[in-house]
C-alpha atoms as a PDB file:
ATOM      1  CA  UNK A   1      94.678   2.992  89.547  1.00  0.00           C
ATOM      2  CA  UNK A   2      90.878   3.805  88.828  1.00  0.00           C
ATOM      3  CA  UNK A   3      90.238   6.357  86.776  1.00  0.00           C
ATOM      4  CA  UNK A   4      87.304   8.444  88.853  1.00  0.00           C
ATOM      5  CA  UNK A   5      84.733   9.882  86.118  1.00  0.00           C
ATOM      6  CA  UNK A   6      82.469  13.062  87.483  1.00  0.00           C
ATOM      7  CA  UNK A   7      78.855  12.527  85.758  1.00  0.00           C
ATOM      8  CA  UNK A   8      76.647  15.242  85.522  1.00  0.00           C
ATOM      9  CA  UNK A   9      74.120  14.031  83.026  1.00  0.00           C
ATOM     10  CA  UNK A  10      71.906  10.576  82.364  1.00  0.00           C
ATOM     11  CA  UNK A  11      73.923  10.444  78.973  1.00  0.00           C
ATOM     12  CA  UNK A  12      77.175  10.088  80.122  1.00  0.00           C
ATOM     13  CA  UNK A  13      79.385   7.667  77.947  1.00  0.00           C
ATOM     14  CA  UNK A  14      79.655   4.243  79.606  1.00  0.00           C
ATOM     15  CA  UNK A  15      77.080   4.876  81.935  1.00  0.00           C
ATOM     16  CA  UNK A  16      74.808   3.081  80.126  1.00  0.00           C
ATOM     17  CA  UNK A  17      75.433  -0.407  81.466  1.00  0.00           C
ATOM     18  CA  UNK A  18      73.827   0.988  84.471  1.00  0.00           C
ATOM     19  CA  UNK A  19      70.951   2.571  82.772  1.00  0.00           C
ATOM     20  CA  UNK A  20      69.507   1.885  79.443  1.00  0.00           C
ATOM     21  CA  UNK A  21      70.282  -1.702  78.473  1.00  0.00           C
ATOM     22  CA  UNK A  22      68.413  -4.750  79.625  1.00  0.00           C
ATOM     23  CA  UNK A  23      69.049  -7.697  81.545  1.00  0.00           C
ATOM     24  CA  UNK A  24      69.003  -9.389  78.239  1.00  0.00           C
ATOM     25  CA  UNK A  25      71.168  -7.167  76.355  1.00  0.00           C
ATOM     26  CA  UNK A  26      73.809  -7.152  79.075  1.00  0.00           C
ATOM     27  CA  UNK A  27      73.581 -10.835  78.842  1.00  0.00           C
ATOM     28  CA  UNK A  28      74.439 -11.022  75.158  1.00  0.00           C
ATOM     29  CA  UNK A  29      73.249 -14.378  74.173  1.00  0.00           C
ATOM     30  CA  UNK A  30      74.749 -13.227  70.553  1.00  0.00           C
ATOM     31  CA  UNK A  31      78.715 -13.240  71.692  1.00  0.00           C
ATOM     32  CA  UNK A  32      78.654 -14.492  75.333  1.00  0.00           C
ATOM     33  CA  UNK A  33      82.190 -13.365  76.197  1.00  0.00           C
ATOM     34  CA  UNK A  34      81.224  -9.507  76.296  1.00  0.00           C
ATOM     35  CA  UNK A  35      78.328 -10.448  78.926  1.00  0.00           C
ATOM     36  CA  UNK A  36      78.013  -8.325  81.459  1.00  0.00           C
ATOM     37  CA  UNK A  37      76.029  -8.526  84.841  1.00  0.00           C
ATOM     38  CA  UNK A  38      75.742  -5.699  87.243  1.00  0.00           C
ATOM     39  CA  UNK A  39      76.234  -6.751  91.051  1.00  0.00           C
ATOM     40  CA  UNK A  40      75.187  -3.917  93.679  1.00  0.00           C
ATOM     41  CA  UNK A  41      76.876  -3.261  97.269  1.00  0.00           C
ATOM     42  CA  UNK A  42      80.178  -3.776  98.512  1.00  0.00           C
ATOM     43  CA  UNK A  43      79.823  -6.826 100.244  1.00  0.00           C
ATOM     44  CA  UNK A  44      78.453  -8.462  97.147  1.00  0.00           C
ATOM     45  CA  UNK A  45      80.678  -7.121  95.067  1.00  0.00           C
ATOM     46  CA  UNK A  46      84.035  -8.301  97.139  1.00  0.00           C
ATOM     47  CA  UNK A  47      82.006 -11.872  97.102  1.00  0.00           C
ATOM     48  CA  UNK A  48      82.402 -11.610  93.198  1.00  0.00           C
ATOM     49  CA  UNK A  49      85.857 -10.651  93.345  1.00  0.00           C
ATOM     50  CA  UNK A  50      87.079 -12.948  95.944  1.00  0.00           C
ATOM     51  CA  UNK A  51      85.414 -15.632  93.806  1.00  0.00           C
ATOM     52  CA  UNK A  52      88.058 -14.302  90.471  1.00  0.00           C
ATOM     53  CA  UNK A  53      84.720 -12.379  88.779  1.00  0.00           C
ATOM     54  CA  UNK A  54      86.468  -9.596  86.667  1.00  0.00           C
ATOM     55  CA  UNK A  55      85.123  -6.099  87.148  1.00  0.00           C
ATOM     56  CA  UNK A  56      84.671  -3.536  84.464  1.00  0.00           C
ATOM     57  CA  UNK A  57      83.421  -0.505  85.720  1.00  0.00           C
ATOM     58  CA  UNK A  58      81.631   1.265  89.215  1.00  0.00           C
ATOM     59  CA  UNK A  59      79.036   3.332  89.550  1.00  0.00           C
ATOM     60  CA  UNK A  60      79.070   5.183  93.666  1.00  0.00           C
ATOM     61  CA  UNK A  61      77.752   8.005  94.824  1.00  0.00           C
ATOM     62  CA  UNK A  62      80.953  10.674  95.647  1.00  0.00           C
ATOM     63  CA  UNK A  63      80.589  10.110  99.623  1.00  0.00           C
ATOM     64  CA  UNK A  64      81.297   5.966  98.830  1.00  0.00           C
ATOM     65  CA  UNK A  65      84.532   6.138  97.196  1.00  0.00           C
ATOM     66  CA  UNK A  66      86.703   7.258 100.254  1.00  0.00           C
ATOM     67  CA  UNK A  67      83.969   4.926 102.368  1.00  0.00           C
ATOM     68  CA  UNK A  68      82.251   1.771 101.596  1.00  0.00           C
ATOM     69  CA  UNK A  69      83.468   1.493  98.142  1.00  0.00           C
ATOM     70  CA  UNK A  70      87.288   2.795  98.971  1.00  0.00           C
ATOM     71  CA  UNK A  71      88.653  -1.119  99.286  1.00  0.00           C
ATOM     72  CA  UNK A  72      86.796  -2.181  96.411  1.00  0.00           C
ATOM     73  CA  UNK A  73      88.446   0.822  94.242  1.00  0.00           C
ATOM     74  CA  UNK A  74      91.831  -0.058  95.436  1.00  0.00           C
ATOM     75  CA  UNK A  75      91.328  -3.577  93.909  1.00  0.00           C
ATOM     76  CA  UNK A  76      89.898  -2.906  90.324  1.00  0.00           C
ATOM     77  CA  UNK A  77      92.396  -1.702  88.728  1.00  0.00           C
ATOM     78  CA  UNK A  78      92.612   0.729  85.632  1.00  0.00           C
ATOM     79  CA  UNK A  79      88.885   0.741  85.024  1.00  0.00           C
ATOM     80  CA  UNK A  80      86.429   3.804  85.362  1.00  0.00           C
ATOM     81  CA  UNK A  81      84.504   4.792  87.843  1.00  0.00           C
ATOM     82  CA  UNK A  82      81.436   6.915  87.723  1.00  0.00           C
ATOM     83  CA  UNK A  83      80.188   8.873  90.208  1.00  0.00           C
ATOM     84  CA  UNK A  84      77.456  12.176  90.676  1.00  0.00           C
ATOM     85  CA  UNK A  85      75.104  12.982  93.414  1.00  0.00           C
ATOM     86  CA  UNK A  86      72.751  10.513  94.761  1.00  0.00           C
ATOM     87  CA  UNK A  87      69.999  12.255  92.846  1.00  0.00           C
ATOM     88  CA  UNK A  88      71.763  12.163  89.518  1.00  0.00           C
ATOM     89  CA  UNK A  89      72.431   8.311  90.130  1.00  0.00           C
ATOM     90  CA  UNK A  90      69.072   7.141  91.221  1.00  0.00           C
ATOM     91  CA  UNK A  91      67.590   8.982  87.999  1.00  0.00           C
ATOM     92  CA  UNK A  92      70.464   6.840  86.014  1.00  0.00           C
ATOM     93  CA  UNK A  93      69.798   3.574  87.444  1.00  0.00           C
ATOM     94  CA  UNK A  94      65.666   4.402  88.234  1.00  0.00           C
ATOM     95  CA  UNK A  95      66.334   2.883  92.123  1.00  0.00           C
ATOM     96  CA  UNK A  96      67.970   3.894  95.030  1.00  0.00           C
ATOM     97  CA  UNK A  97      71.477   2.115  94.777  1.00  0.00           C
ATOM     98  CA  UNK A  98      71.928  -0.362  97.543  1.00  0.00           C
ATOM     99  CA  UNK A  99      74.695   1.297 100.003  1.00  0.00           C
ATOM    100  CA  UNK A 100      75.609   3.374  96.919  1.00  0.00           C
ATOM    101  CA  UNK A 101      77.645   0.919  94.652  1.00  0.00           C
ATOM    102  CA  UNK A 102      76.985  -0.763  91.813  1.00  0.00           C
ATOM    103  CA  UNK A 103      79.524  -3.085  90.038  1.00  0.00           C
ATOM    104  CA  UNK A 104      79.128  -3.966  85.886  1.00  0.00           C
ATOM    105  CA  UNK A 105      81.581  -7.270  85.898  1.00  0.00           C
ATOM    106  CA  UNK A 106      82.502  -9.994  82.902  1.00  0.00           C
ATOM    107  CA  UNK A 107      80.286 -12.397  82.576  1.00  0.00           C
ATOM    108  CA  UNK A 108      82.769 -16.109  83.428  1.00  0.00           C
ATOM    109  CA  UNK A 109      83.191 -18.281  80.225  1.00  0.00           C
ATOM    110  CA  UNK A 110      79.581 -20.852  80.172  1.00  0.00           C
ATOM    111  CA  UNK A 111      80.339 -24.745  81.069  1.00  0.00           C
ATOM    112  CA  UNK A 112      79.039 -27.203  80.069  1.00  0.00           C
ATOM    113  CA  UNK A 113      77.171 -29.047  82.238  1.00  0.00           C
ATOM    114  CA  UNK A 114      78.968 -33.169  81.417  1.00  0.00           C
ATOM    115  CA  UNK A 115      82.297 -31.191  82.531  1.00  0.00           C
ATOM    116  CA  UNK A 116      80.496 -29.295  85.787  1.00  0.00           C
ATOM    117  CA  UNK A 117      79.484 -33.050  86.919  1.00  0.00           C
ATOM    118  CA  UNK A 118      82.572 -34.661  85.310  1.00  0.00           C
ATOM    119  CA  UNK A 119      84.749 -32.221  87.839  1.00  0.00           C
ATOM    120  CA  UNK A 120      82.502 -33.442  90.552  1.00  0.00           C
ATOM    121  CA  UNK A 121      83.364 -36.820  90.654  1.00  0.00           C
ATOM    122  CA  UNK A 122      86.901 -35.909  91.930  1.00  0.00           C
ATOM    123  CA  UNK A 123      85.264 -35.344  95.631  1.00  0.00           C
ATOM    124  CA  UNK A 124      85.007 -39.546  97.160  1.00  0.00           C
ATOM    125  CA  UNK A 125      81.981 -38.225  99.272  1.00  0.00           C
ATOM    126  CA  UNK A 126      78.563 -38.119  98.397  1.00  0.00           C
ATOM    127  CA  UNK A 127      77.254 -35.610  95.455  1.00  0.00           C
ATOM    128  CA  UNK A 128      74.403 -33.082  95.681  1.00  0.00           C
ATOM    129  CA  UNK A 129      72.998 -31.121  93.387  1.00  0.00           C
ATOM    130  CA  UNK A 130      69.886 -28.997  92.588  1.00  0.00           C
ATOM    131  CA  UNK A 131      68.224 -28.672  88.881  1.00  0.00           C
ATOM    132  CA  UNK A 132      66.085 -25.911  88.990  1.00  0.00           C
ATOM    133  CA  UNK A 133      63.489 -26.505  86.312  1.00  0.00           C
ATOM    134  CA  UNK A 134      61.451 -23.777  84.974  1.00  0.00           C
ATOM    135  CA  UNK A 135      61.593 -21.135  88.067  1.00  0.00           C
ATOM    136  CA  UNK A 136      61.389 -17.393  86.254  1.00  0.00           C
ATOM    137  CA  UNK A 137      61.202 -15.497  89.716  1.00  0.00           C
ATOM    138  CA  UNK A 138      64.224 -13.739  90.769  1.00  0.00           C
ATOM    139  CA  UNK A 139      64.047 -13.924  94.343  1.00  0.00           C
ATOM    140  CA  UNK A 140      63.496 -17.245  94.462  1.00  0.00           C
ATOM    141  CA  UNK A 141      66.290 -18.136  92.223  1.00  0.00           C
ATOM    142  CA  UNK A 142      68.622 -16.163  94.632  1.00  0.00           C
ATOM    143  CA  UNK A 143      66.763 -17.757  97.709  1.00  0.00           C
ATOM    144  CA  UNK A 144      67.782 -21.392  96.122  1.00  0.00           C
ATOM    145  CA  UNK A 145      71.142 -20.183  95.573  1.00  0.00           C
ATOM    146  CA  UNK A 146      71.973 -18.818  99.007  1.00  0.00           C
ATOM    147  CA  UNK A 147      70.191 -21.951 100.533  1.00  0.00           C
ATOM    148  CA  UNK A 148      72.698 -23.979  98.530  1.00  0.00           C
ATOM    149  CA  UNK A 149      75.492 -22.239  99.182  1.00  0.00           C
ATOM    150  CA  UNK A 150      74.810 -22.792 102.837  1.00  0.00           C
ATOM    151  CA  UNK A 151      73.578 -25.968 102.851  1.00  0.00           C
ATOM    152  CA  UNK A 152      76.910 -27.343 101.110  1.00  0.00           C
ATOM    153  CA  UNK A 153      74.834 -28.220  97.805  1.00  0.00           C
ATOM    154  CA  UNK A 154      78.270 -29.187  95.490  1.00  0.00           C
ATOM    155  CA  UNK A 155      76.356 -27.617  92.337  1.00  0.00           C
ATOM    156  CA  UNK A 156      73.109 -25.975  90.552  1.00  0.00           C
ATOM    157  CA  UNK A 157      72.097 -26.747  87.275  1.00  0.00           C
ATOM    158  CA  UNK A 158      69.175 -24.759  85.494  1.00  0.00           C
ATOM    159  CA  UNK A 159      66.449 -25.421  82.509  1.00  0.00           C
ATOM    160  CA  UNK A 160      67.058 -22.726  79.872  1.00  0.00           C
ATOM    161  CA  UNK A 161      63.436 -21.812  80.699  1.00  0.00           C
ATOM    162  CA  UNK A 162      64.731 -20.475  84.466  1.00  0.00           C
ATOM    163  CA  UNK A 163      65.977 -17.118  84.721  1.00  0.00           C
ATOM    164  CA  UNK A 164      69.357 -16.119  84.871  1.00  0.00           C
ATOM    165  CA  UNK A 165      71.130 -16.309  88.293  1.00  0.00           C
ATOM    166  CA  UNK A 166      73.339 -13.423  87.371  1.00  0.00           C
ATOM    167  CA  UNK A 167      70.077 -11.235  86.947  1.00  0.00           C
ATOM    168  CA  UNK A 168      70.589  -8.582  89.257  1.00  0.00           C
ATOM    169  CA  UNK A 169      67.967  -8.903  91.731  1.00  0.00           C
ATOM    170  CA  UNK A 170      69.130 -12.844  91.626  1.00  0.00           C
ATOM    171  CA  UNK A 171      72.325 -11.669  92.781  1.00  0.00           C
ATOM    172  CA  UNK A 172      70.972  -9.318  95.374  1.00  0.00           C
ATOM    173  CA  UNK A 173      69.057 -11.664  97.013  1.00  0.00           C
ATOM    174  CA  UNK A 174      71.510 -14.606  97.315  1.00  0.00           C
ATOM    175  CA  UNK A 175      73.860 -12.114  98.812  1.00  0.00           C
ATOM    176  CA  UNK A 176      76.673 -12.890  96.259  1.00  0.00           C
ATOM    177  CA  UNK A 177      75.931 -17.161  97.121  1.00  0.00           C
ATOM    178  CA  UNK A 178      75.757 -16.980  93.089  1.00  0.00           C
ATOM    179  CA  UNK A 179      79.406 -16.580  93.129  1.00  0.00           C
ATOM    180  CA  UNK A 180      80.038 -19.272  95.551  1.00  0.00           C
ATOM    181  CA  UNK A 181      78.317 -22.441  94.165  1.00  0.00           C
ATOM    182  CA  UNK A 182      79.273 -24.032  90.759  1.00  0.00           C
ATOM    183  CA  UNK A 183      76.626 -23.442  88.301  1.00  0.00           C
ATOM    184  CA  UNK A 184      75.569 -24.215  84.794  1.00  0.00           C
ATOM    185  CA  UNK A 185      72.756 -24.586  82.529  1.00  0.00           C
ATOM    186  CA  UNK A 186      71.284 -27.839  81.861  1.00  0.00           C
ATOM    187  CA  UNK A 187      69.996 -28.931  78.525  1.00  0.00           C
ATOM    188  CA  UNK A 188      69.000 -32.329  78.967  1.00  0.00           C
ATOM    189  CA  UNK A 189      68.566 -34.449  81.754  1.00  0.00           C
ATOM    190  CA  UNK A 190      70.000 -37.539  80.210  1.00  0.00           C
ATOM    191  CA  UNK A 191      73.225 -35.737  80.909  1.00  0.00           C
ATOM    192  CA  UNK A 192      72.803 -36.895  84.647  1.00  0.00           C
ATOM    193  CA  UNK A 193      72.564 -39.723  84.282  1.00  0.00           C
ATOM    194  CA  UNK A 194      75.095 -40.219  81.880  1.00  0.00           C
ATOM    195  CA  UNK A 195      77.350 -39.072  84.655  1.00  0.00           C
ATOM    196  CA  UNK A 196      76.175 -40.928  87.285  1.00  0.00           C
ATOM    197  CA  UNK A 197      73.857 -39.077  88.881  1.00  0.00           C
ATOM    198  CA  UNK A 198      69.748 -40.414  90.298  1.00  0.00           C
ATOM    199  CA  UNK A 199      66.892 -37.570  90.263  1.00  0.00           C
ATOM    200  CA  UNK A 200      64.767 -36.654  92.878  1.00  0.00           C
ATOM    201  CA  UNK A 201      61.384 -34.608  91.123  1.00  0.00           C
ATOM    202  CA  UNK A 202      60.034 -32.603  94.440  1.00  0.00           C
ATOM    203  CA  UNK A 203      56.531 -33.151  93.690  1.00  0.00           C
ATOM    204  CA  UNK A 204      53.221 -34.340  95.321  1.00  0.00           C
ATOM    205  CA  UNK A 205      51.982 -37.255  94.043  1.00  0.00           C
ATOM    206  CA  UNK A 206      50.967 -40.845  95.103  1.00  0.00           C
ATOM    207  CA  UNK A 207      53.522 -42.116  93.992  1.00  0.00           C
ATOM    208  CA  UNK A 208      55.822 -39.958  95.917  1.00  0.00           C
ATOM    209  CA  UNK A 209      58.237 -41.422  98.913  1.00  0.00           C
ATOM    210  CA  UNK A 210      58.663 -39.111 101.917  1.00  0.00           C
ATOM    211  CA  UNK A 211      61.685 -36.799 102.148  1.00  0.00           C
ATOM    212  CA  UNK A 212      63.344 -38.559 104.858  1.00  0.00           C
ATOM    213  CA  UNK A 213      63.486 -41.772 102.822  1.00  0.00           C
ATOM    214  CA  UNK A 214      66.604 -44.143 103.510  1.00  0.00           C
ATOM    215  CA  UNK A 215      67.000 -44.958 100.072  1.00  0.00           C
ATOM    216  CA  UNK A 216      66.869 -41.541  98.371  1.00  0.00           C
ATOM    217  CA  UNK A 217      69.253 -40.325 101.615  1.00  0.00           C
ATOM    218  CA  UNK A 218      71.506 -43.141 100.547  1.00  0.00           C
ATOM    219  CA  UNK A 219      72.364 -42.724  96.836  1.00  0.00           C
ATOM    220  CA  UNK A 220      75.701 -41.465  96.365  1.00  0.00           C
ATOM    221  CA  UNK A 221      75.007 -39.051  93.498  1.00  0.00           C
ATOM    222  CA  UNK A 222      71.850 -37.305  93.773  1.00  0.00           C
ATOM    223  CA  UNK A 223      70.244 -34.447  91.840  1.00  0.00           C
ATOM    224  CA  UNK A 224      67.371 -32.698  93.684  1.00  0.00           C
ATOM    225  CA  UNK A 225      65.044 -31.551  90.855  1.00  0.00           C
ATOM    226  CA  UNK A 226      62.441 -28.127  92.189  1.00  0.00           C
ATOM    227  CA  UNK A 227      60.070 -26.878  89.941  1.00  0.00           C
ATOM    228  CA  UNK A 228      58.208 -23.701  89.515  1.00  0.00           C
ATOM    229  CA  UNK A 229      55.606 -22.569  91.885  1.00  0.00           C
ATOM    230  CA  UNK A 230      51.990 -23.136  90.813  1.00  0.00           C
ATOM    231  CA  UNK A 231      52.280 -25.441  87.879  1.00  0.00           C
ATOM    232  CA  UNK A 232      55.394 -27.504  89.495  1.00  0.00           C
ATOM    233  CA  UNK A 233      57.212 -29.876  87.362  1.00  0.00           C
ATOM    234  CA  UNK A 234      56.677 -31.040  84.209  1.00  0.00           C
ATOM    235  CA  UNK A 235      54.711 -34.171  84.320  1.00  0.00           C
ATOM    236  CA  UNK A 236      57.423 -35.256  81.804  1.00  0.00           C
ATOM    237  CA  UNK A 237      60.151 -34.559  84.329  1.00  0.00           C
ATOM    238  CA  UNK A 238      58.518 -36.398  86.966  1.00  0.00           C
ATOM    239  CA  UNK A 239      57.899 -39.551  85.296  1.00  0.00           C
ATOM    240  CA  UNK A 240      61.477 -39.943  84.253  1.00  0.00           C
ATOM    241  CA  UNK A 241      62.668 -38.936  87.758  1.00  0.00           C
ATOM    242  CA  UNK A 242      64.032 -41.833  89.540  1.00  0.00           C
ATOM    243  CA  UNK A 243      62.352 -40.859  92.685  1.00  0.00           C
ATOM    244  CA  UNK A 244      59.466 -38.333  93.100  1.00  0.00           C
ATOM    245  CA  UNK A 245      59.712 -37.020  96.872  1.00  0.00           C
ATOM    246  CA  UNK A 246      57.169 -34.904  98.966  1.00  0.00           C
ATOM    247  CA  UNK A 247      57.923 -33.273 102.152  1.00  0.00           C
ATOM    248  CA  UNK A 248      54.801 -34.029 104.406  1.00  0.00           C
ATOM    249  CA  UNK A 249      52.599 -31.645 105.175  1.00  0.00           C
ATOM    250  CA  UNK A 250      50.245 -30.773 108.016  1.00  0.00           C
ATOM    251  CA  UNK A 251      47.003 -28.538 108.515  1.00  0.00           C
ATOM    252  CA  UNK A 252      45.793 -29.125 104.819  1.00  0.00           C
ATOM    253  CA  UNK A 253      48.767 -26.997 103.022  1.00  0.00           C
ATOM    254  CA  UNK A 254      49.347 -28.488  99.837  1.00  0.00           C
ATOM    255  CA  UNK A 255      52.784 -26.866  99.215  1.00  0.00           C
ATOM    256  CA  UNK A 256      56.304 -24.407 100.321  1.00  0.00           C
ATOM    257  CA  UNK A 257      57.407 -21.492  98.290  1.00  0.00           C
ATOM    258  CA  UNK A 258      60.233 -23.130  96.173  1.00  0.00           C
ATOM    259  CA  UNK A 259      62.671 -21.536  97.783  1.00  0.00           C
ATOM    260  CA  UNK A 260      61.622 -22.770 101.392  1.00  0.00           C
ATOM    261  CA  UNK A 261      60.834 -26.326 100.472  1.00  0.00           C
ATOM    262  CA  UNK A 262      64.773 -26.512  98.417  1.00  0.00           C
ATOM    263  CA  UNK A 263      66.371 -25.620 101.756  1.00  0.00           C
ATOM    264  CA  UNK A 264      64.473 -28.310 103.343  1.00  0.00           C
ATOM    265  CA  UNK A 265      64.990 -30.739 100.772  1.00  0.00           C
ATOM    266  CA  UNK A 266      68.719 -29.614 100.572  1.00  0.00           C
ATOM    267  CA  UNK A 267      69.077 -30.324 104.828  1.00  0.00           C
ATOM    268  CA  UNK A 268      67.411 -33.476 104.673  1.00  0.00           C
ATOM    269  CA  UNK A 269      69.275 -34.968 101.639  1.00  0.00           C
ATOM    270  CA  UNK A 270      72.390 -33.262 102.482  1.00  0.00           C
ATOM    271  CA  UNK A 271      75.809 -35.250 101.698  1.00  0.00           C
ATOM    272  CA  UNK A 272      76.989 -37.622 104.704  1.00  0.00           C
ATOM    273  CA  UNK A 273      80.513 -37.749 105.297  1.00  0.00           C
END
């Protein structure tokens, strides 16, 4: 059973995954198996469970925990969790908590990207994934994600350079998606194609074939490669993609948000069956 812990001050003992340490240091790059990422609201939170993400502790305001986070409680286990008034908390956390819960859960165990794709190849339908390549914003890394997730993408892989999809606002906005779609980071991209897979660089050039080509549509392996927003891909990426693909444009726009042009990129290529 959870162990309910009364707060009264910002300095607390354990609150302080929920307060003073970063994204990064939550993260742990140094020993990776005592990552932690914070997830906020129930219905983001029983996402992450459902999807075997182990919690370690819950920070609610008193009124939650025989409401919205009661279910969530009864699941977790022998772990702590903290609760104070809503004033107390928001000083803690410096934000209004989103329906009043916040979740600190284990980082999973990183995969390598060969045995993401490798694990791929069990499905006899076509493949689609997404590299995201260089995209720092939050929201639109959670946008791609919950586009994916919808949109039946089978995996994302990421640059190093992207941010983290377990960053919390990441997680916010995908709506838990993060949790639903395999992911991975992505060192080189010789590792596609070393498992099969063609590229697809989203980019404006002349060179560039129209989204709704037959023979991008057709491959049976694809990787969809978005870049960042303003500088877009690297022009190294693009010349060793083997396809670059726009999405035509009217009234003079040049370009989508990232986000927005994924989904669109991620319907039109979409797996056939």
């Amino acid at each position: 059973m959870a162990k309910i812990v009364e707060i009264s001050s910002l300095t607390e003992p354990g609150v302080e995954l929920f307060s003073t340490l970063t994204e990064a240091q939550l993260r742990n790059k140094v020993e990776p198996q005592k990552g932690i990422f914070i997830a906020e609201s129930p219905k983001v939170i029983q996402v992450a469970m459902n999807a075997g993400y182990e919690p370690v502790a819950l920070l609610c305001e008193r009124r939650h925990i025989e409401g919205d986070a009661k279910a969530i409680i009864a699941q977790c286990g022998e772990i702590p969790v903290y609760t104070g008034e809503r004033t107390l908390l928001e000083q803690l956390t410096g934000y209004t908590l989103t329906r009043g819960v916040l979740c600190a859960m284990r980082r999973p165990t990183e995969r390598t990207a060969s045995d993401l794709l490798h694990d791929l190849k069990a499905s006899h339908r076509q493949k689609r994934i997404v590299v995201i390549d260089g995209v720092v914003d939050t929201t639109n890394i959670g946008a791609i994600f919950r586009s994916a997730a919808a949109l039946d993408i089978d995996a994302v892989l990421l640059t190093r350079n992207s941010c983290d999809p377990l960053n919390r606002r990441a997680v916010r906005v995908s709506m838990g998606s993060v949790f639903l779609v395999p992911w991975t980071w992505l060192d080189t991209y010789d590792t596609l194609r070393d498992n099969g897979f063609k590229t697809a660089a989203m980019a404006l050039t002349d060179q560039s074939v129209a989204i709704d080509d037959a023979t991008v549509a057709s491959e049976e392996c694809l990787a969809i490669i978005m870049g960042t927003e303003g500088d877009g891909l690297p022009q190294a990426t693009i010349d060793g993609a083997d396809y670059v693909v726009r999405i035509p444009m009217a009234h003079g726009v040049d370009s989508l948000n990232v986000a927005a042009a994924a989904a669109v990129a991620f319907w039109q290529l979409r797996a056939k069956e």
